[in-house]
PDB file of N, CA and C in Angstrom:
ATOM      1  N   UNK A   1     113.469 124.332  96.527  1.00  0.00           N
ATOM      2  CA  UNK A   1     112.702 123.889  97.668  1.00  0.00           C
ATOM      3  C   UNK A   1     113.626 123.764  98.874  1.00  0.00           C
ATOM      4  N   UNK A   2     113.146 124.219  99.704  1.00  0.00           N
ATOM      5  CA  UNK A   2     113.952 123.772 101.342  1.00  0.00           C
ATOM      6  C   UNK A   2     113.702 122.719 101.827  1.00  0.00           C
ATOM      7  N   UNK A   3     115.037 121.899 102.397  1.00  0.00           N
ATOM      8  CA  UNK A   3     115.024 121.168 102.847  1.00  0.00           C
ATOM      9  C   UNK A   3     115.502 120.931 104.071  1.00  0.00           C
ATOM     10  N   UNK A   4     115.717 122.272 105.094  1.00  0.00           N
ATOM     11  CA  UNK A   4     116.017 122.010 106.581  1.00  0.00           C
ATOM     12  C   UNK A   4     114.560 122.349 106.850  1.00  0.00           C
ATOM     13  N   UNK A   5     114.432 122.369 107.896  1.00  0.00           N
ATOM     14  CA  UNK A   5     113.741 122.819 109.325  1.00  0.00           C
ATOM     15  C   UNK A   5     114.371 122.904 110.446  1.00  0.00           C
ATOM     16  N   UNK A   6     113.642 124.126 111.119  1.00  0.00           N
ATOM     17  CA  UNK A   6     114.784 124.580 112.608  1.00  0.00           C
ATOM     18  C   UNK A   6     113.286 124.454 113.619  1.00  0.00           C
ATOM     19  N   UNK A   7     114.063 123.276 114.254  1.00  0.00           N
ATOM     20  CA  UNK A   7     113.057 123.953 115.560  1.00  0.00           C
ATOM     21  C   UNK A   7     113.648 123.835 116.793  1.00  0.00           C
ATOM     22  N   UNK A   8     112.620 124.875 117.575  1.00  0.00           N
ATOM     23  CA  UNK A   8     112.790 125.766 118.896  1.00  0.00           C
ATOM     24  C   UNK A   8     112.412 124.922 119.955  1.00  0.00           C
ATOM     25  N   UNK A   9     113.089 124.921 120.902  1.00  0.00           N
ATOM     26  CA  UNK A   9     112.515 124.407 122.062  1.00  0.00           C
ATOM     27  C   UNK A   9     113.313 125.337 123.083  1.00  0.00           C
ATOM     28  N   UNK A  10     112.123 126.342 124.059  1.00  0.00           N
ATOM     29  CA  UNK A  10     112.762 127.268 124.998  1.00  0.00           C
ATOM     30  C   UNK A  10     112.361 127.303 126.100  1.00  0.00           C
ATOM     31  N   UNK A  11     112.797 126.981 127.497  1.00  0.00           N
ATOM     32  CA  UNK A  11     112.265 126.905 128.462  1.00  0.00           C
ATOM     33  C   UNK A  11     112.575 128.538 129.444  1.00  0.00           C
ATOM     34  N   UNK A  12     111.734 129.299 129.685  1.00  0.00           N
ATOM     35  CA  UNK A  12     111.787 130.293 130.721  1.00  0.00           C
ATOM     36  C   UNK A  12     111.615 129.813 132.210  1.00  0.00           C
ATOM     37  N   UNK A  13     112.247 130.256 133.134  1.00  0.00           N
ATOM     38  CA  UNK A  13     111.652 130.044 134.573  1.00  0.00           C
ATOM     39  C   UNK A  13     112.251 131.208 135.310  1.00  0.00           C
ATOM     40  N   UNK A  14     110.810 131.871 135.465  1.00  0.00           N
ATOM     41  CA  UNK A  14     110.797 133.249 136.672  1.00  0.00           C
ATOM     42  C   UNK A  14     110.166 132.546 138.314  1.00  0.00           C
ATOM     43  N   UNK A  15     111.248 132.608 138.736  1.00  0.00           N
ATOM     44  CA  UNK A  15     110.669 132.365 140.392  1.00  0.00           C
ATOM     45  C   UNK A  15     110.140 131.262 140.314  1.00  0.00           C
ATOM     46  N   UNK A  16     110.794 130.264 139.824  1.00  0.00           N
ATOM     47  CA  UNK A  16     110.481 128.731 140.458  1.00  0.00           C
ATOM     48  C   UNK A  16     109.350 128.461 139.231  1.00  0.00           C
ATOM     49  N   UNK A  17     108.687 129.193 138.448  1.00  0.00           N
ATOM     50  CA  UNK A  17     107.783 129.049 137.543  1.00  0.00           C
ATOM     51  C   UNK A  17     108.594 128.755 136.143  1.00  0.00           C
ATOM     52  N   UNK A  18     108.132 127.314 135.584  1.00  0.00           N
ATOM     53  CA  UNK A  18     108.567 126.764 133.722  1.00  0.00           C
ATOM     54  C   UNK A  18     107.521 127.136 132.796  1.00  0.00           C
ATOM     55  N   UNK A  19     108.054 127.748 132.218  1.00  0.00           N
ATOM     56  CA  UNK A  19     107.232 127.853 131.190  1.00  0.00           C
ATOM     57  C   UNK A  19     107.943 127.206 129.822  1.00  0.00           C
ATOM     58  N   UNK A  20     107.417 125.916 128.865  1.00  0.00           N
ATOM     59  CA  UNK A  20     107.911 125.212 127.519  1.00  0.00           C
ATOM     60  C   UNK A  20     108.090 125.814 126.652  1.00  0.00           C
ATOM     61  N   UNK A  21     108.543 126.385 125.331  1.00  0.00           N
ATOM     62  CA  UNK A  21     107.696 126.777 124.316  1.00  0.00           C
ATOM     63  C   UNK A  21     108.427 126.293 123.061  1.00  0.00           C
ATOM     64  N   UNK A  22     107.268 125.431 122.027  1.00  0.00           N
ATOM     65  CA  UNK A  22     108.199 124.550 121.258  1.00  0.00           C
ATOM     66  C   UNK A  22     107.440 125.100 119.783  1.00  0.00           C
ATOM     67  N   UNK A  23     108.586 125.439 118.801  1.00  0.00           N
ATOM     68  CA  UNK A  23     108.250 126.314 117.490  1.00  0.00           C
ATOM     69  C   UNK A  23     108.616 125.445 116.615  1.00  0.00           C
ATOM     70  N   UNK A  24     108.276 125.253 115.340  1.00  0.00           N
ATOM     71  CA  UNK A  24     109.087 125.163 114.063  1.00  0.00           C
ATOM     72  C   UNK A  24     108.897 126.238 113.152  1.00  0.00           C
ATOM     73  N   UNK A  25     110.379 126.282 112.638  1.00  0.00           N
ATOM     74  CA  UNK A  25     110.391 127.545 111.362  1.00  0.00           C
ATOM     75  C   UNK A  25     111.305 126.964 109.932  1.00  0.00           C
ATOM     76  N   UNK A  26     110.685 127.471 109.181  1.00  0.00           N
ATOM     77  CA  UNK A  26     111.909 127.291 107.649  1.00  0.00           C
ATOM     78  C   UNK A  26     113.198 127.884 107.547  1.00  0.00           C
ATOM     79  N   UNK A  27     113.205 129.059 108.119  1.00  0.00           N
ATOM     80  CA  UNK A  27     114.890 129.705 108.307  1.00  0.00           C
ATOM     81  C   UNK A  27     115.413 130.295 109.515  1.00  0.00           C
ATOM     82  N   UNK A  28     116.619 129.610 109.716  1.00  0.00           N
ATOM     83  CA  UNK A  28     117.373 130.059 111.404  1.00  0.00           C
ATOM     84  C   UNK A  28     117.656 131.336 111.789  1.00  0.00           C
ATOM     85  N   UNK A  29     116.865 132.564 110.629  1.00  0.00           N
ATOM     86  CA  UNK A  29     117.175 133.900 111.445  1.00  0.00           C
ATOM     87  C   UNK A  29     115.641 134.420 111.979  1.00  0.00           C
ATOM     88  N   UNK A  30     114.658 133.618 111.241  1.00  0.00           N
ATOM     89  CA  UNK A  30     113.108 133.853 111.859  1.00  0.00           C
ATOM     90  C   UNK A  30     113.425 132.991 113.532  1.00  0.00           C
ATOM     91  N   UNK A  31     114.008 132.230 113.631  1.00  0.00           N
ATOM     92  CA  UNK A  31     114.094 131.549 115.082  1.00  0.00           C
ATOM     93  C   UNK A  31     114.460 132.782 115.971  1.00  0.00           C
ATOM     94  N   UNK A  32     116.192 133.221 115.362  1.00  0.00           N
ATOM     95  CA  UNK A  32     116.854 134.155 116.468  1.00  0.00           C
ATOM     96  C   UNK A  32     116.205 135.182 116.552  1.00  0.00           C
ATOM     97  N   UNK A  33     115.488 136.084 115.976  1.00  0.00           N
ATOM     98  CA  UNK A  33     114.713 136.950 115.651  1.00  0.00           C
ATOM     99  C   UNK A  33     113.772 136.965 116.619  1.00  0.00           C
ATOM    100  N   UNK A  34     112.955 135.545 116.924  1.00  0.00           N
ATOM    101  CA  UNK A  34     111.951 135.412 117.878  1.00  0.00           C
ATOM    102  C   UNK A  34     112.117 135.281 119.291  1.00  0.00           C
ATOM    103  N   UNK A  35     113.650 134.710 119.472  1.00  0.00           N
ATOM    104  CA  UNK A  35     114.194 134.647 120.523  1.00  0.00           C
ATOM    105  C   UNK A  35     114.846 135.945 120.906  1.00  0.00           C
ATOM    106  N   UNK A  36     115.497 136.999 119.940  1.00  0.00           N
ATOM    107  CA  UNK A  36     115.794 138.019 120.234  1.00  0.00           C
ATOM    108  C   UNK A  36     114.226 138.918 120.947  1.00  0.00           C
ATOM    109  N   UNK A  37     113.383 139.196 119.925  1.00  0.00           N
ATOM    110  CA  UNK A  37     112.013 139.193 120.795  1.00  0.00           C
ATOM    111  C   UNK A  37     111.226 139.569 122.369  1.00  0.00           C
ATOM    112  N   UNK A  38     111.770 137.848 122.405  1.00  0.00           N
ATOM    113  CA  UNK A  38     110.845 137.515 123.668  1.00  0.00           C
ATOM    114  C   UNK A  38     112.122 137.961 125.036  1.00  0.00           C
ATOM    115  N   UNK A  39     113.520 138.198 124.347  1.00  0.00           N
ATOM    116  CA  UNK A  39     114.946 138.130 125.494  1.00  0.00           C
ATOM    117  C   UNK A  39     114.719 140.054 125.598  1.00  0.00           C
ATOM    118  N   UNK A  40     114.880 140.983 124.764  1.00  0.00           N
ATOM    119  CA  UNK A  40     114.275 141.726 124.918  1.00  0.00           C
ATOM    120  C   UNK A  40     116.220 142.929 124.376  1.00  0.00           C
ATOM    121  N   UNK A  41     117.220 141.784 124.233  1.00  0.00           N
ATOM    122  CA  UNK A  41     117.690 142.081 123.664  1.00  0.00           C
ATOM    123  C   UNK A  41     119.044 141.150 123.165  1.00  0.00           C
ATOM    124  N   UNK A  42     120.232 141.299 123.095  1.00  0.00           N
ATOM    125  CA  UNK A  42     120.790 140.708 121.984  1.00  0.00           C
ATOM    126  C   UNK A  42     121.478 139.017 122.733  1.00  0.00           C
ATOM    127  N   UNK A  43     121.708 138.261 122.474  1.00  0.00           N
ATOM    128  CA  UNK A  43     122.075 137.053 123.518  1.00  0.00           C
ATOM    129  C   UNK A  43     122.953 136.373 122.582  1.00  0.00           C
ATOM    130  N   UNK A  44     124.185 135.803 123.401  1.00  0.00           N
ATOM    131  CA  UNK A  44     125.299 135.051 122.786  1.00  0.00           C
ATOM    132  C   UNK A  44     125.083 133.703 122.217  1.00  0.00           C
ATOM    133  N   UNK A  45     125.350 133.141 121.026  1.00  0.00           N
ATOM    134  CA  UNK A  45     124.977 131.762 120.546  1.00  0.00           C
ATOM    135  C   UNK A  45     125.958 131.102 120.603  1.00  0.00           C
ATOM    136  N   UNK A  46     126.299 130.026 121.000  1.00  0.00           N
ATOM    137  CA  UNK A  46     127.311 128.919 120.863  1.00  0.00           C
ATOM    138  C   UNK A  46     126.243 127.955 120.199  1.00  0.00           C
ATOM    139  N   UNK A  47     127.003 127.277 118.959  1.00  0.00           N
ATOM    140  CA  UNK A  47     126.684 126.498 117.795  1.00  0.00           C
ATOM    141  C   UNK A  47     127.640 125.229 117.959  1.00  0.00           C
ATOM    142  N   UNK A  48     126.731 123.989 117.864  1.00  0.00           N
ATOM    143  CA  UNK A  48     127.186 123.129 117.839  1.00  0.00           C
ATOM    144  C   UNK A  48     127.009 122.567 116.170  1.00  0.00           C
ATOM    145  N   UNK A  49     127.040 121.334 115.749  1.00  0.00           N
ATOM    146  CA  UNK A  49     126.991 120.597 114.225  1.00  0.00           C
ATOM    147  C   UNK A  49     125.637 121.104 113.782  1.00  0.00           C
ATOM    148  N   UNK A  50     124.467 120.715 114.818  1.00  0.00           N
ATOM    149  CA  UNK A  50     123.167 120.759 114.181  1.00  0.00           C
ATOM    150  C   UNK A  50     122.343 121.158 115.403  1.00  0.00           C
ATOM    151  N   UNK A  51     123.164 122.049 116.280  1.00  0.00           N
ATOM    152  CA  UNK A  51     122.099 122.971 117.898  1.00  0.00           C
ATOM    153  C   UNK A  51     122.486 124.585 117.877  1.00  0.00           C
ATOM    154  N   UNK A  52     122.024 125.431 118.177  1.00  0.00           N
ATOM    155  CA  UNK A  52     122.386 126.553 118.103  1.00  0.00           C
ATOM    156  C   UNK A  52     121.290 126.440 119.637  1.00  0.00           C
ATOM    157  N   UNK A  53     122.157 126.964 120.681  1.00  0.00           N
ATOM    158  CA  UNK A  53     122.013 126.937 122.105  1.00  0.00           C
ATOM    159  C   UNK A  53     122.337 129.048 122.870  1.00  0.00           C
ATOM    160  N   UNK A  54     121.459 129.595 123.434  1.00  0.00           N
ATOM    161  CA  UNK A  54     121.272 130.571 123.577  1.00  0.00           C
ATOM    162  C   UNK A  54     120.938 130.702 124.799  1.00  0.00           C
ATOM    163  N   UNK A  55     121.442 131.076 126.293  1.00  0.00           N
ATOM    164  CA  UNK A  55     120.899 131.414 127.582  1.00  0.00           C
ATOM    165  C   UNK A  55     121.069 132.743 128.014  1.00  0.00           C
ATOM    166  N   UNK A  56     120.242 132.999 128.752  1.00  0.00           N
ATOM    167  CA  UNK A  56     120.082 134.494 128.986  1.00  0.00           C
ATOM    168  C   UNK A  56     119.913 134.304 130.693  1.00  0.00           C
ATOM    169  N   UNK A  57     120.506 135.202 131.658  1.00  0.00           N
ATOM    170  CA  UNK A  57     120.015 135.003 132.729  1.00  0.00           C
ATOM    171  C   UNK A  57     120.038 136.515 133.269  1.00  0.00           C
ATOM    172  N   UNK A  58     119.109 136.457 134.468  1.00  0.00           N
ATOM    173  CA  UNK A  58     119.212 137.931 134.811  1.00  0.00           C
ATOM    174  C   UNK A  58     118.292 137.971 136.384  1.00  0.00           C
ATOM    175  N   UNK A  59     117.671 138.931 136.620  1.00  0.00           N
ATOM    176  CA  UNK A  59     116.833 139.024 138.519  1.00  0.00           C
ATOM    177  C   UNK A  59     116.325 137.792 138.624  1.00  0.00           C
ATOM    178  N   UNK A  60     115.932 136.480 139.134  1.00  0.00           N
ATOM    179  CA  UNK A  60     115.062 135.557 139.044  1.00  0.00           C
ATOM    180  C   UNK A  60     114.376 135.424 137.620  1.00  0.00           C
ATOM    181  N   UNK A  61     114.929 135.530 136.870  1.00  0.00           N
ATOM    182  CA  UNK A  61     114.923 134.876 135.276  1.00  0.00           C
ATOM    183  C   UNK A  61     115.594 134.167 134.851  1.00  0.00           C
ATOM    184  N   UNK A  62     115.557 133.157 133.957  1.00  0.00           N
ATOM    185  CA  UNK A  62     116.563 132.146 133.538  1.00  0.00           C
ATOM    186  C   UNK A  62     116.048 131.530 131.890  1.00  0.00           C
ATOM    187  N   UNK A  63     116.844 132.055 131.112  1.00  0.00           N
ATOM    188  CA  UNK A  63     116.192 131.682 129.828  1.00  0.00           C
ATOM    189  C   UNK A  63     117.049 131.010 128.686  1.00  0.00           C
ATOM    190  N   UNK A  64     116.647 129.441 128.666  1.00  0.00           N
ATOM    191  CA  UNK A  64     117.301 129.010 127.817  1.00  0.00           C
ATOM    192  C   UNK A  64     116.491 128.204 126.541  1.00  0.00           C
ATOM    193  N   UNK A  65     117.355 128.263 124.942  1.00  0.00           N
ATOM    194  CA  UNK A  65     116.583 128.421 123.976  1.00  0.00           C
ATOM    195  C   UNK A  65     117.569 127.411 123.426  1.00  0.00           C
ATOM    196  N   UNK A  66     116.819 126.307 122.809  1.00  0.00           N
ATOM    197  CA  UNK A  66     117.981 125.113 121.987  1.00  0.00           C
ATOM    198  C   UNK A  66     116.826 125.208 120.359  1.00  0.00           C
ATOM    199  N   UNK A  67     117.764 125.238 119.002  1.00  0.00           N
ATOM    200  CA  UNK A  67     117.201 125.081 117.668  1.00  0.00           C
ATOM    201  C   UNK A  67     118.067 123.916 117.437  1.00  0.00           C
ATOM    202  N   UNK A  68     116.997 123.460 116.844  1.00  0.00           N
ATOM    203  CA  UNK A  68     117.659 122.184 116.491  1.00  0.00           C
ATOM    204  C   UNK A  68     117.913 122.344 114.631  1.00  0.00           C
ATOM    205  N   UNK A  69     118.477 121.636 114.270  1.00  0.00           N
ATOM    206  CA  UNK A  69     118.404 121.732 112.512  1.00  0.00           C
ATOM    207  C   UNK A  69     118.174 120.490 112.052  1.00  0.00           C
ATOM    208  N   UNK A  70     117.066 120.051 111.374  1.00  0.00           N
ATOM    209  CA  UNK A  70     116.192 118.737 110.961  1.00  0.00           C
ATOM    210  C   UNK A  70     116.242 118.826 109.668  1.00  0.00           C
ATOM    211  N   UNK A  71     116.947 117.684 108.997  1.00  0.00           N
ATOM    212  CA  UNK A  71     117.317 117.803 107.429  1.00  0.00           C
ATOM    213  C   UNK A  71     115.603 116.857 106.944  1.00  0.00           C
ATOM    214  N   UNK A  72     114.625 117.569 105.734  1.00  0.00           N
ATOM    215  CA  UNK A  72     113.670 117.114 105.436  1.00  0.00           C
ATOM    216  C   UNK A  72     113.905 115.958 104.175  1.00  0.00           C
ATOM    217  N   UNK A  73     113.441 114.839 104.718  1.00  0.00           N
ATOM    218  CA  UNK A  73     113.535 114.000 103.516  1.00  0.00           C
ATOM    219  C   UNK A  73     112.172 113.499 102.152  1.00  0.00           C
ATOM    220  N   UNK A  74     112.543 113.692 101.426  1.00  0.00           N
ATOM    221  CA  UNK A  74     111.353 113.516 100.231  1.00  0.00           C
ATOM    222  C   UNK A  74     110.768 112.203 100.497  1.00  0.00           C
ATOM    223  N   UNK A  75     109.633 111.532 100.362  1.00  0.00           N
ATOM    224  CA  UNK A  75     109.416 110.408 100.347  1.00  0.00           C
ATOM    225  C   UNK A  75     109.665 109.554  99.203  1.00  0.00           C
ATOM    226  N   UNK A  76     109.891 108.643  99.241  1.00  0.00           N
ATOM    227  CA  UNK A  76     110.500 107.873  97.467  1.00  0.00           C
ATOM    228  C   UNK A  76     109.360 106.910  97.275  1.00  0.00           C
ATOM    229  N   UNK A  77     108.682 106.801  95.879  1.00  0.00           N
ATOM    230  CA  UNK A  77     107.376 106.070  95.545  1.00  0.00           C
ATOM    231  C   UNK A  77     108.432 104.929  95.077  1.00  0.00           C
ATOM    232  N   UNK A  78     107.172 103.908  95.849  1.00  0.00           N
ATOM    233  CA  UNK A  78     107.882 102.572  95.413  1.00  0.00           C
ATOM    234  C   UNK A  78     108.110 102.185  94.082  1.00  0.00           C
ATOM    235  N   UNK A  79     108.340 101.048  93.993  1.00  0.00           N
ATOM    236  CA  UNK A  79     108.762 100.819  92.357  1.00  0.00           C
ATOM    237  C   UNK A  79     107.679  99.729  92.459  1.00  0.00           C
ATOM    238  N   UNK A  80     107.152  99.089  93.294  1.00  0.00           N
ATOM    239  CA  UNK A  80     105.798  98.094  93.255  1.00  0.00           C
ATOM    240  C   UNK A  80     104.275  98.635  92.295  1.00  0.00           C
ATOM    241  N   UNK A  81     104.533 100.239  92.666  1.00  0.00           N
ATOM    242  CA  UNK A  81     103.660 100.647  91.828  1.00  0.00           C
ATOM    243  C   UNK A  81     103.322 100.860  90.509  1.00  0.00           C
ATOM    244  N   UNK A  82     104.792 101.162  90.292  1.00  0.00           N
ATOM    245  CA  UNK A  82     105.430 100.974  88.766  1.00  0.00           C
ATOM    246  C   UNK A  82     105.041  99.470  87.651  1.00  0.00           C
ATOM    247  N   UNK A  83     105.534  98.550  88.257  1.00  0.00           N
ATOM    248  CA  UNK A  83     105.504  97.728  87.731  1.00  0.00           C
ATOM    249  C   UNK A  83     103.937  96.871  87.880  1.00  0.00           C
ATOM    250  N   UNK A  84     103.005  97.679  88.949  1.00  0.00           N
ATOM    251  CA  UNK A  84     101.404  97.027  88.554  1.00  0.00           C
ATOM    252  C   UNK A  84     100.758  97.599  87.575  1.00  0.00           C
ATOM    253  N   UNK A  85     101.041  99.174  86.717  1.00  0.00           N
ATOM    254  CA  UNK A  85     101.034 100.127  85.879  1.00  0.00           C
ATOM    255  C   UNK A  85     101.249  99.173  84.636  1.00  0.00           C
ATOM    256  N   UNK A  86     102.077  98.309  84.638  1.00  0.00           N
ATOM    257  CA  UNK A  86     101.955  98.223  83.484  1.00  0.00           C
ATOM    258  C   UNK A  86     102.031  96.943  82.564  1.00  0.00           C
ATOM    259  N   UNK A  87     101.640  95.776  83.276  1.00  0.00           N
ATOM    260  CA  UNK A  87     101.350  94.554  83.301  1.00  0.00           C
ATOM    261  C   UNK A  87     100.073  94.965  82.300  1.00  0.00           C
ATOM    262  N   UNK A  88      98.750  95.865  82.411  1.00  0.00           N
ATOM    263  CA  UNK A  88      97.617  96.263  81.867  1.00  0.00           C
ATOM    264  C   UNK A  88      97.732  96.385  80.003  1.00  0.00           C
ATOM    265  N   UNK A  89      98.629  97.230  79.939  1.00  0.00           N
ATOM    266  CA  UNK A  89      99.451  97.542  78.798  1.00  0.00           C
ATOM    267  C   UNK A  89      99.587  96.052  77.667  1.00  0.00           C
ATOM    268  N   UNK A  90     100.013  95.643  78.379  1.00  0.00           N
ATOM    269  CA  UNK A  90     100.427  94.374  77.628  1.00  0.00           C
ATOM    270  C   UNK A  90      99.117  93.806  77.607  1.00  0.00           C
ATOM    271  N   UNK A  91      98.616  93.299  78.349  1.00  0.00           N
ATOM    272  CA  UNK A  91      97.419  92.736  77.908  1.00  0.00           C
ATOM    273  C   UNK A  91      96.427  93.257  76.754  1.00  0.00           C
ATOM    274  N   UNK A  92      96.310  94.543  76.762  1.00  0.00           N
ATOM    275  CA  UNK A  92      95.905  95.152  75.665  1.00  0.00           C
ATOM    276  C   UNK A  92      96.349  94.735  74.187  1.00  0.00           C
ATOM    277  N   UNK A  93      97.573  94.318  74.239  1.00  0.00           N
ATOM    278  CA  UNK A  93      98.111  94.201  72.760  1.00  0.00           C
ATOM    279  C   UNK A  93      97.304  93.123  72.861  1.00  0.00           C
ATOM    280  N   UNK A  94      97.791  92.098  73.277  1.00  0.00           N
ATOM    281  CA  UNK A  94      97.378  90.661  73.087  1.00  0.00           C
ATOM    282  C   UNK A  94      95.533  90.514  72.721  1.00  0.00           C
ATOM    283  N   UNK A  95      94.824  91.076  73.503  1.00  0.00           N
ATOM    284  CA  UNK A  95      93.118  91.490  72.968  1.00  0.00           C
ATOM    285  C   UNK A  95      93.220  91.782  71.481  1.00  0.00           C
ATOM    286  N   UNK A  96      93.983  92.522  71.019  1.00  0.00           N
ATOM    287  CA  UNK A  96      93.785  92.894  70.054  1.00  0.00           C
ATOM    288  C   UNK A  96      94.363  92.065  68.895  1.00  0.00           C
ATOM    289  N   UNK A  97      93.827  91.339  67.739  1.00  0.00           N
ATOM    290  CA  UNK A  97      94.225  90.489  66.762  1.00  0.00           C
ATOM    291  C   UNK A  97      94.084  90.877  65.505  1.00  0.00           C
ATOM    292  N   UNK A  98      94.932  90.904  64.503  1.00  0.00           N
ATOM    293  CA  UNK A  98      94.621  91.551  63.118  1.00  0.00           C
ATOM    294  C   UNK A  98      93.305  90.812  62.460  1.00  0.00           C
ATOM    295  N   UNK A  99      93.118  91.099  61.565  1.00  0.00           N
ATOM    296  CA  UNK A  99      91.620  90.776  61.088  1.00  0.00           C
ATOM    297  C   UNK A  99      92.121  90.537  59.667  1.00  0.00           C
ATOM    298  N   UNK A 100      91.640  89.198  59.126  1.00  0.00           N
ATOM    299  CA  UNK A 100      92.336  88.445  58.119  1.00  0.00           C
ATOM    300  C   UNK A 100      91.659  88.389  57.050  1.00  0.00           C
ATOM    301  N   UNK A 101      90.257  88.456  57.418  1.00  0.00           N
ATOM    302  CA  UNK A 101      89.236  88.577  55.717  1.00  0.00           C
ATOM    303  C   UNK A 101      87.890  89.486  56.211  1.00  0.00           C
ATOM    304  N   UNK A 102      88.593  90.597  55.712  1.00  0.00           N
ATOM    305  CA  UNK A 102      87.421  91.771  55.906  1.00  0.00           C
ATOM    306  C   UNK A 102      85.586  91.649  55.236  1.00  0.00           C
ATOM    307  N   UNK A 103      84.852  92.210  55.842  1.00  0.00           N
ATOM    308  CA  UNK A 103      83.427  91.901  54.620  1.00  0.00           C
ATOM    309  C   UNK A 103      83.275  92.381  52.808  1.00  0.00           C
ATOM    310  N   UNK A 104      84.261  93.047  53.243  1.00  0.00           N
ATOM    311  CA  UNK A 104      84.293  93.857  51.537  1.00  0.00           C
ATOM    312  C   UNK A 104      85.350  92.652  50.644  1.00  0.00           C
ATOM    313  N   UNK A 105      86.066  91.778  51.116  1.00  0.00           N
ATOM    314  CA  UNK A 105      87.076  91.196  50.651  1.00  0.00           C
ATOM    315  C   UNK A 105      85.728  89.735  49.710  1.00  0.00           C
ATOM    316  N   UNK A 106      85.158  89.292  51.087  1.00  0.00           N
ATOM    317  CA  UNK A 106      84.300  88.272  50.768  1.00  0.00           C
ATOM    318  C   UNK A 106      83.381  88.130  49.715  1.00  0.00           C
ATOM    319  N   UNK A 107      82.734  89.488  49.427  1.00  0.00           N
ATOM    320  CA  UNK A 107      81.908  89.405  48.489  1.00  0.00           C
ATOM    321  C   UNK A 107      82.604  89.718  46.973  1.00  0.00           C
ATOM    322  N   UNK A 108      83.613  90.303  47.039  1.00  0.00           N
ATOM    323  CA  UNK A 108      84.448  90.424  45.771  1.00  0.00           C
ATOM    324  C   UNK A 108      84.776  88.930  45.258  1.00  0.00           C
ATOM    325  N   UNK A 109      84.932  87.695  46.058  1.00  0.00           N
ATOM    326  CA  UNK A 109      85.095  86.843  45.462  1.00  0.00           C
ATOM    327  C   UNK A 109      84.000  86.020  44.641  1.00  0.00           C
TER     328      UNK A 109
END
């Protein structure tokens, strides 16, 4: 199972115009891939611990692309639940009592 996530956050601005655009993906070459894409061709990455940062500039274009890397955490089931599970259990034994003089025992005497 995977446990990163990469997501995109890329801002374009042609002529004074922003445009946002915010992605999530499961693997960091579907990101560059998309950013390669929309850039139209290949663009330099400088990588930080957990950013992979990408700008492109060119005629009144300006294009910059930040991935972030988001470690996914499992949720952990409490242990409160555990232990209401099985309080039930026990009570069960206790209902139940051996049986000391059966009907077949009685009339034999």
């Amino acid at each position: 199972m995977k446990v990163v996530k990469y997501e995109l956050e890329g801002k374009i601005e042609i002529n004074g115009k922003t445009t946002t655009i915010k992605r999530k993906y499961r693997h960091l070459k579907s990101a560059k891939d998309y950013i390669r894409e929309i850039t139209g061709s290949e663009v330099k990455w400088s990588e930080d611990k957990d950013k992979v940062i990408a700008e492109r500039k060119g005629q009144g274009v300006t294009m910059t692309f930040e991935i972030k890397r988001t470690r996914l955490v499992k949720p952990k089931k409490e242990k409160q639940e555990k232990q209401e599970k099985q309080p039930p259990k026990e009570e069960k034994k206790e209902d139940q009592k051996p049986v000391e003089n059966s009907p077949a025992e009685e009339k034999k005497s």
